[in-house]
PDB file of N, CA and C in Angstrom:
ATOM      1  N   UNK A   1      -0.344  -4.519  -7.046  1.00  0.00           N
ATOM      2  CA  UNK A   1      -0.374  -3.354  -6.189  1.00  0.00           C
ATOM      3  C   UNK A   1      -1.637  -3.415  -5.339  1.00  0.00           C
ATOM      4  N   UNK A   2      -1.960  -2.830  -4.634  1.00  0.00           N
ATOM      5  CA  UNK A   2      -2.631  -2.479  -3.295  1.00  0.00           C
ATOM      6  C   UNK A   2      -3.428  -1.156  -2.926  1.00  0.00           C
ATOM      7  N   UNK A   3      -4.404  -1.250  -2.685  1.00  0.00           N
ATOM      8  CA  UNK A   3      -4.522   0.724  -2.083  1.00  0.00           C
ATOM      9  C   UNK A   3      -5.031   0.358  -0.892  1.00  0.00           C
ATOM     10  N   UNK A   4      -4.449   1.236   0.302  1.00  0.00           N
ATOM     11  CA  UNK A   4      -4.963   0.816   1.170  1.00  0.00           C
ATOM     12  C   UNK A   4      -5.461   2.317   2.106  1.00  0.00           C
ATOM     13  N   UNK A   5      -6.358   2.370   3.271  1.00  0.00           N
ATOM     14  CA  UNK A   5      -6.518   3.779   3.370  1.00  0.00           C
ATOM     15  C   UNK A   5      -5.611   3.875   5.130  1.00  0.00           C
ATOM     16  N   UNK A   6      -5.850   5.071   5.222  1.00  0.00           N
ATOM     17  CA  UNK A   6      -5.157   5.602   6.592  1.00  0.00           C
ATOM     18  C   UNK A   6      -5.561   7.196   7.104  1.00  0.00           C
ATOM     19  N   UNK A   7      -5.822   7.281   8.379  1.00  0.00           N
ATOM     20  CA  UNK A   7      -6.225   8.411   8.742  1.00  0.00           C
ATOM     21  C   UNK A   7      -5.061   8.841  10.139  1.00  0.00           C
ATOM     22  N   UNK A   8      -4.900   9.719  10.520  1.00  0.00           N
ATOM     23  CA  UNK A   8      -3.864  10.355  11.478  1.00  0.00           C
ATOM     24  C   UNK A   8      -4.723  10.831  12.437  1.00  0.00           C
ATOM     25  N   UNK A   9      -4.193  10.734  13.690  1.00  0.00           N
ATOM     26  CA  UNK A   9      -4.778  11.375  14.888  1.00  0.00           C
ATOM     27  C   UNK A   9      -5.022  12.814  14.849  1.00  0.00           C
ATOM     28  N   UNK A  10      -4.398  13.671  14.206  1.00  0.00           N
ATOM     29  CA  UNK A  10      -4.275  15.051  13.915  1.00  0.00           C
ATOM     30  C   UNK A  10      -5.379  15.162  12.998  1.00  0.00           C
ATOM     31  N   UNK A  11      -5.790  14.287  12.160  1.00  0.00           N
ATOM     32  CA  UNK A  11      -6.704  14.601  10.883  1.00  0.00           C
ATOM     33  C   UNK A  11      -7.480  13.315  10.872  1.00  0.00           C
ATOM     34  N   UNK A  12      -8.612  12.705  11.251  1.00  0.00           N
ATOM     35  CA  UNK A  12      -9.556  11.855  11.658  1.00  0.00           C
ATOM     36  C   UNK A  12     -10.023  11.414   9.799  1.00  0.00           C
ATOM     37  N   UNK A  13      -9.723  12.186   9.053  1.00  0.00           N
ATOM     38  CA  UNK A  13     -10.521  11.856   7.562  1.00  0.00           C
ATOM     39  C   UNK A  13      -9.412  11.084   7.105  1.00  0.00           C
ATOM     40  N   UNK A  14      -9.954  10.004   6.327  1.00  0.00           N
ATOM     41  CA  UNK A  14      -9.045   9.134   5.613  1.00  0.00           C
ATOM     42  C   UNK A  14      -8.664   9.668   4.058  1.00  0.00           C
ATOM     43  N   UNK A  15      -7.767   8.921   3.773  1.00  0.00           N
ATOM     44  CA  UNK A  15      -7.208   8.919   2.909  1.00  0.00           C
ATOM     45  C   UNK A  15      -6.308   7.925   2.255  1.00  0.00           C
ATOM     46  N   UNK A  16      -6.579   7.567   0.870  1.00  0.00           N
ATOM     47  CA  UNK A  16      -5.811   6.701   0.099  1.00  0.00           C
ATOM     48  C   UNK A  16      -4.278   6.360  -0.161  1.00  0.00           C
ATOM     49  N   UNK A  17      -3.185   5.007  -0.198  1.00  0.00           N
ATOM     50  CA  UNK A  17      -2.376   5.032  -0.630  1.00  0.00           C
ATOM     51  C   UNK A  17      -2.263   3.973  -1.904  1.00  0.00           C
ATOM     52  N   UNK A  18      -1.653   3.905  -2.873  1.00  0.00           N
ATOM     53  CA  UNK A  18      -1.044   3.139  -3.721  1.00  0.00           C
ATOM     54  C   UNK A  18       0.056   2.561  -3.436  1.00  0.00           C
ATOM     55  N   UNK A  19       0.212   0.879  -3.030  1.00  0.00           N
ATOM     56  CA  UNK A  19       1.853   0.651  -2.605  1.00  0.00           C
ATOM     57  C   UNK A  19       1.751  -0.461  -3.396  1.00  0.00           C
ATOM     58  N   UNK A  20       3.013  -0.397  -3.743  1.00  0.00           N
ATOM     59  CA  UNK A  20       3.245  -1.879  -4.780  1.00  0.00           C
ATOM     60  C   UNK A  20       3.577  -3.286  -3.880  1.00  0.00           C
ATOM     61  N   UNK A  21       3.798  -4.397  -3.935  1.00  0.00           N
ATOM     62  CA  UNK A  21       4.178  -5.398  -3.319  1.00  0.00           C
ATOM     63  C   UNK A  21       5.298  -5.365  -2.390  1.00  0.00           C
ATOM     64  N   UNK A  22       6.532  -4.588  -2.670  1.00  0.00           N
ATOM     65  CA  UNK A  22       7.392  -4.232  -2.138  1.00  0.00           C
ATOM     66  C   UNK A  22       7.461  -3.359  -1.041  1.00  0.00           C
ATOM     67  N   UNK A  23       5.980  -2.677  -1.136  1.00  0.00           N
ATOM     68  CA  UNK A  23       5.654  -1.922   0.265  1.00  0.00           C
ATOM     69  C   UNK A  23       5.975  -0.473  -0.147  1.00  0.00           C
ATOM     70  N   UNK A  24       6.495   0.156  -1.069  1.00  0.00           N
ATOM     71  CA  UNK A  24       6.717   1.429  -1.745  1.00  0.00           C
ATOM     72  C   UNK A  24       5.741   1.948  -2.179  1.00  0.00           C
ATOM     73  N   UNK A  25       5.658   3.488  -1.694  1.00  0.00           N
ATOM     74  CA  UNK A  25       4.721   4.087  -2.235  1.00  0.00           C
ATOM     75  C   UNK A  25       4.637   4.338  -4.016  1.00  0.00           C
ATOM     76  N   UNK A  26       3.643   4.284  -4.807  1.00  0.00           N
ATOM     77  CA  UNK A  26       3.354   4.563  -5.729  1.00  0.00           C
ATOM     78  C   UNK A  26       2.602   5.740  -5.753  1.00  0.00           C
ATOM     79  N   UNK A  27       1.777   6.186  -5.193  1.00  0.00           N
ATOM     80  CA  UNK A  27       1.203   7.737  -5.595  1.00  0.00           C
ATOM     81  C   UNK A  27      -0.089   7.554  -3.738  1.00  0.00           C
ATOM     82  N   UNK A  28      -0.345   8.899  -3.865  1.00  0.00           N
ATOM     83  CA  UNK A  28      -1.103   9.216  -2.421  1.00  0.00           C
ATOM     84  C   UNK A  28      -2.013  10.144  -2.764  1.00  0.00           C
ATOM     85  N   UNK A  29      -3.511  10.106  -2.088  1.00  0.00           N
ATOM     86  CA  UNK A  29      -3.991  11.156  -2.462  1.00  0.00           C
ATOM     87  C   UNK A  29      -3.849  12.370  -1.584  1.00  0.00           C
ATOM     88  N   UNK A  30      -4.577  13.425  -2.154  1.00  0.00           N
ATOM     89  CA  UNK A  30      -4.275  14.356  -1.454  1.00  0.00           C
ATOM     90  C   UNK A  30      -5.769  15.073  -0.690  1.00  0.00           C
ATOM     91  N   UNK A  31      -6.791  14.714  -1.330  1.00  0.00           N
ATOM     92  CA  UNK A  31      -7.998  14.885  -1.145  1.00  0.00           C
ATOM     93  C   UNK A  31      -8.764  13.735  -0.123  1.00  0.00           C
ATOM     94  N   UNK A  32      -9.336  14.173   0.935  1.00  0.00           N
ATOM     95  CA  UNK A  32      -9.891  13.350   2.051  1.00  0.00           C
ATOM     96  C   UNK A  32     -11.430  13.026   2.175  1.00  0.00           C
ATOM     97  N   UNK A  33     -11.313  11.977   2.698  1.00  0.00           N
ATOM     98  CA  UNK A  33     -12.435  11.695   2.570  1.00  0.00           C
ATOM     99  C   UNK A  33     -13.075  11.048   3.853  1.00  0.00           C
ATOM    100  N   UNK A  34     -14.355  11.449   3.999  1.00  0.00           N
ATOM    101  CA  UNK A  34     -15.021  10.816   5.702  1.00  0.00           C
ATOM    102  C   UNK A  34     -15.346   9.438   5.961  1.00  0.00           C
ATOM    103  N   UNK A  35     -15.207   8.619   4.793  1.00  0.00           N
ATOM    104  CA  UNK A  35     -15.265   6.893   5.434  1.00  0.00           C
ATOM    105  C   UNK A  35     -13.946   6.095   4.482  1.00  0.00           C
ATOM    106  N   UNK A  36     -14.148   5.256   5.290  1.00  0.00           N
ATOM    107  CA  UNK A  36     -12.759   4.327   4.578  1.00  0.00           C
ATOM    108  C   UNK A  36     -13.184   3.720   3.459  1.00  0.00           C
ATOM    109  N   UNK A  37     -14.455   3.648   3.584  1.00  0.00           N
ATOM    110  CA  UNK A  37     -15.121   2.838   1.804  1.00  0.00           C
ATOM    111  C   UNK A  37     -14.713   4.265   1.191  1.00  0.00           C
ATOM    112  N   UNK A  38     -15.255   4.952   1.002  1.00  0.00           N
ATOM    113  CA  UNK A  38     -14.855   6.329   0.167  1.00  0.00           C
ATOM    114  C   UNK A  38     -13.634   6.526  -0.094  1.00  0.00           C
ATOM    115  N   UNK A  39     -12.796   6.629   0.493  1.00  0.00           N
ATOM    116  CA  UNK A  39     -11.327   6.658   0.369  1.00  0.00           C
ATOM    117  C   UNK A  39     -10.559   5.149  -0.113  1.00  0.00           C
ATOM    118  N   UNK A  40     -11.115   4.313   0.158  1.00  0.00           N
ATOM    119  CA  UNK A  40     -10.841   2.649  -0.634  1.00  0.00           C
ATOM    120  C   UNK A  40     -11.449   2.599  -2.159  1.00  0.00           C
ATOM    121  N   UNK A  41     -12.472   3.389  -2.027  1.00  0.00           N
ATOM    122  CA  UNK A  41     -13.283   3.188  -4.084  1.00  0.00           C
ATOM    123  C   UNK A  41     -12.707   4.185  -4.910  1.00  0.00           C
ATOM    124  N   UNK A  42     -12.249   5.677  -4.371  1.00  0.00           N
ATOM    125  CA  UNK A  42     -11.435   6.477  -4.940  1.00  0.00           C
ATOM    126  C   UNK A  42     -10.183   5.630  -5.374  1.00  0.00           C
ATOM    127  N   UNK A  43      -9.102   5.547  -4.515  1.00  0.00           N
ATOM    128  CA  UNK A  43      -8.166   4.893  -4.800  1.00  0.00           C
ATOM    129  C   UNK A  43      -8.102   3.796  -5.559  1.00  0.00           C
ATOM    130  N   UNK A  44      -8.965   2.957  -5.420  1.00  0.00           N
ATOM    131  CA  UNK A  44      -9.326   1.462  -6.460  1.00  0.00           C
ATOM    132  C   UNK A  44      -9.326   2.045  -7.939  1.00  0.00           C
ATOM    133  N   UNK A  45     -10.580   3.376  -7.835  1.00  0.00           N
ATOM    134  CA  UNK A  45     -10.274   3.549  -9.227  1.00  0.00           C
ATOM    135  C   UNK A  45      -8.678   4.377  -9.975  1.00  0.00           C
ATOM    136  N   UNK A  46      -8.218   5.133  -8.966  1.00  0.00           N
ATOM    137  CA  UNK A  46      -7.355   6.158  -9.546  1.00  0.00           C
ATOM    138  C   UNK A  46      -6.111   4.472  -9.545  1.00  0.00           C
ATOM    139  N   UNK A  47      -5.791   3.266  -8.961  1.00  0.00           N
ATOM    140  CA  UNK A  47      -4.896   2.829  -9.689  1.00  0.00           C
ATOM    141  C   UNK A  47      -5.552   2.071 -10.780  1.00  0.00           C
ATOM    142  N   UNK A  48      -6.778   1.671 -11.090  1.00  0.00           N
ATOM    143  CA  UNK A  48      -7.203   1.345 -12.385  1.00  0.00           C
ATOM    144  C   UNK A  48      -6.986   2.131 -13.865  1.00  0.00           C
ATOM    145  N   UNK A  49      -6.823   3.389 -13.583  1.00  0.00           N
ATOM    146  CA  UNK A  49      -6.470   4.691 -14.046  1.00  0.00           C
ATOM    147  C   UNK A  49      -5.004   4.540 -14.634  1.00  0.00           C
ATOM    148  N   UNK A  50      -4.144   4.137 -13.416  1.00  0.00           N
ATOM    149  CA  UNK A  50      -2.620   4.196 -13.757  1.00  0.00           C
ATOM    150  C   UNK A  50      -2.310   3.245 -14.812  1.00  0.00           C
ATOM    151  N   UNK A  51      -2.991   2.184 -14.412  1.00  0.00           N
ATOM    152  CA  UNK A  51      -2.639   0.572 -15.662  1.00  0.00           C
ATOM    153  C   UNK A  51      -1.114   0.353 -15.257  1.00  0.00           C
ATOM    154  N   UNK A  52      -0.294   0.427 -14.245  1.00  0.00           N
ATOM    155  CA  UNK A  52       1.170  -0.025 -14.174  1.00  0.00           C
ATOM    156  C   UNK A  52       0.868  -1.768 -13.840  1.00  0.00           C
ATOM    157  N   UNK A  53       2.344  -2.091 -14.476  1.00  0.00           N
ATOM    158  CA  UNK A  53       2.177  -3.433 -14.319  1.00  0.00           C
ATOM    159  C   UNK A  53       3.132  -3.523 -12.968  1.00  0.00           C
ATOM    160  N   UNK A  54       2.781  -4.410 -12.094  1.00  0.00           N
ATOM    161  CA  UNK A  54       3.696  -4.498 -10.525  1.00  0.00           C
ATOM    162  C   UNK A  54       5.327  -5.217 -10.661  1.00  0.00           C
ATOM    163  N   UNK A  55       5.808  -5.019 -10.860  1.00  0.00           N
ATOM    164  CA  UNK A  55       7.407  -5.913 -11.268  1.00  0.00           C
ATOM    165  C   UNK A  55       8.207  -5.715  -9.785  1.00  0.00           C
ATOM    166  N   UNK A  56       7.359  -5.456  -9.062  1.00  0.00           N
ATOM    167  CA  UNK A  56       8.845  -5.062  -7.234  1.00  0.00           C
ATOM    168  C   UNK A  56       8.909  -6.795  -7.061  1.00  0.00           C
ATOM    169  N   UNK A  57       9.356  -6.885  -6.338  1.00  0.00           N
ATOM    170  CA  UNK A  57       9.939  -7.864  -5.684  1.00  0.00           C
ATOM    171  C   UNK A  57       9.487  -8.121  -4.333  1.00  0.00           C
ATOM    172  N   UNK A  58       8.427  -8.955  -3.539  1.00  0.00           N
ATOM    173  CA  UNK A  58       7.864  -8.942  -2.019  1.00  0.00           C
ATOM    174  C   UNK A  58       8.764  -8.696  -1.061  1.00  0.00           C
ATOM    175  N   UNK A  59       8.556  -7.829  -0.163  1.00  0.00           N
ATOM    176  CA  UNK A  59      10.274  -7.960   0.801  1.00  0.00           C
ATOM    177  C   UNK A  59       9.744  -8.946   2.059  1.00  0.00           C
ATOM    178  N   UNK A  60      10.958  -9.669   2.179  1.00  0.00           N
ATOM    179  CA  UNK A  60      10.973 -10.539   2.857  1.00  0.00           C
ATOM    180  C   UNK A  60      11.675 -10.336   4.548  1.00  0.00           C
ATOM    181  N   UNK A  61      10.622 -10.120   5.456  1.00  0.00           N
ATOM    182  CA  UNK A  61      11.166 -10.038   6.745  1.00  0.00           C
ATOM    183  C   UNK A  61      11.793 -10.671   7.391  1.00  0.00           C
ATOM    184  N   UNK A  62      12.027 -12.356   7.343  1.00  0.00           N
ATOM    185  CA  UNK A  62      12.605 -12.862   7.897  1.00  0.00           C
ATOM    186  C   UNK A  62      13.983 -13.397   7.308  1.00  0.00           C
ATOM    187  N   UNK A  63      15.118 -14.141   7.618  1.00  0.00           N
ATOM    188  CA  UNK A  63      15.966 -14.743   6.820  1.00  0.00           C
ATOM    189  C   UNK A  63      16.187 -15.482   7.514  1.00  0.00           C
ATOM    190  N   UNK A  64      16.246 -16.853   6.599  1.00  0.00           N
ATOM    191  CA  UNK A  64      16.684 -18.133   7.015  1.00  0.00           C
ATOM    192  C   UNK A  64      17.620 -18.565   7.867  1.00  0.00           C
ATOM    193  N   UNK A  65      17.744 -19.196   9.100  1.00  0.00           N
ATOM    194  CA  UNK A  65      18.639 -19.776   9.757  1.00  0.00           C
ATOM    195  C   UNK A  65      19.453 -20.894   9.334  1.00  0.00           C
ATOM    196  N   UNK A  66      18.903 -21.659   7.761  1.00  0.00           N
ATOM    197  CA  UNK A  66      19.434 -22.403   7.573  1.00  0.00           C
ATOM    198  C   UNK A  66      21.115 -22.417   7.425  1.00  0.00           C
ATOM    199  N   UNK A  67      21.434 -21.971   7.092  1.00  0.00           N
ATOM    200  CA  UNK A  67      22.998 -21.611   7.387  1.00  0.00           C
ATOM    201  C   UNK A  67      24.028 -21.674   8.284  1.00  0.00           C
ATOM    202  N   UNK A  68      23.289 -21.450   9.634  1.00  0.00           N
ATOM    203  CA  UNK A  68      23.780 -22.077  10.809  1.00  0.00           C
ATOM    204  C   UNK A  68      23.566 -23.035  11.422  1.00  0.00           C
ATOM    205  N   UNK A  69      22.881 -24.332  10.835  1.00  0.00           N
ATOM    206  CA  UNK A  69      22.589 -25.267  11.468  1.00  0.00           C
ATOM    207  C   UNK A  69      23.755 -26.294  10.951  1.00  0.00           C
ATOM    208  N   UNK A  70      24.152 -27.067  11.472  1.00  0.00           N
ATOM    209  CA  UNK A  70      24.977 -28.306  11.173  1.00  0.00           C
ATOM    210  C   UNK A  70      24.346 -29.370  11.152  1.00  0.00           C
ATOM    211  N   UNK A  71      25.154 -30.251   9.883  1.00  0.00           N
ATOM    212  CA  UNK A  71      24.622 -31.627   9.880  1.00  0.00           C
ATOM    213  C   UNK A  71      25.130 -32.480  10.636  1.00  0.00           C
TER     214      UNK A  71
END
């Protein structure tokens, strides 16, 4: 898993997400914070906190053309 932070044009203070490999949210905070280190060390610890083990699956954006090629 991942935490990564994000702030909105409407609301300039950041804030934490939890996403697993698969790109799904796992939990968000709700409490903001004024730098992205602050909002990156919160989150680091609150998924150290969770202890989940990651089992998603990476999603994969592209798909192979191999299929349409001829020998």
């Amino acid at each position: 898993m991942q935490v990564v932070a994000f702030s909105t044009p409407d609301n300039p203070l950041w804030r934490w997400r939890i996403v697993n490999y698969a790109g799904e949210l796992v939990e968000e905070s709700r409490e903001t914070f004024p730098t992205i280190a602050g909002a990156l060390a919160q989150g680091s610890k609150r998924m150290s906190a969770l202890d989940v083990v990651d089992h998603s699956v990476p999603y994969v954006a592209y798909r192979s053309t191999r299929h349409l090629r001829t020998p």
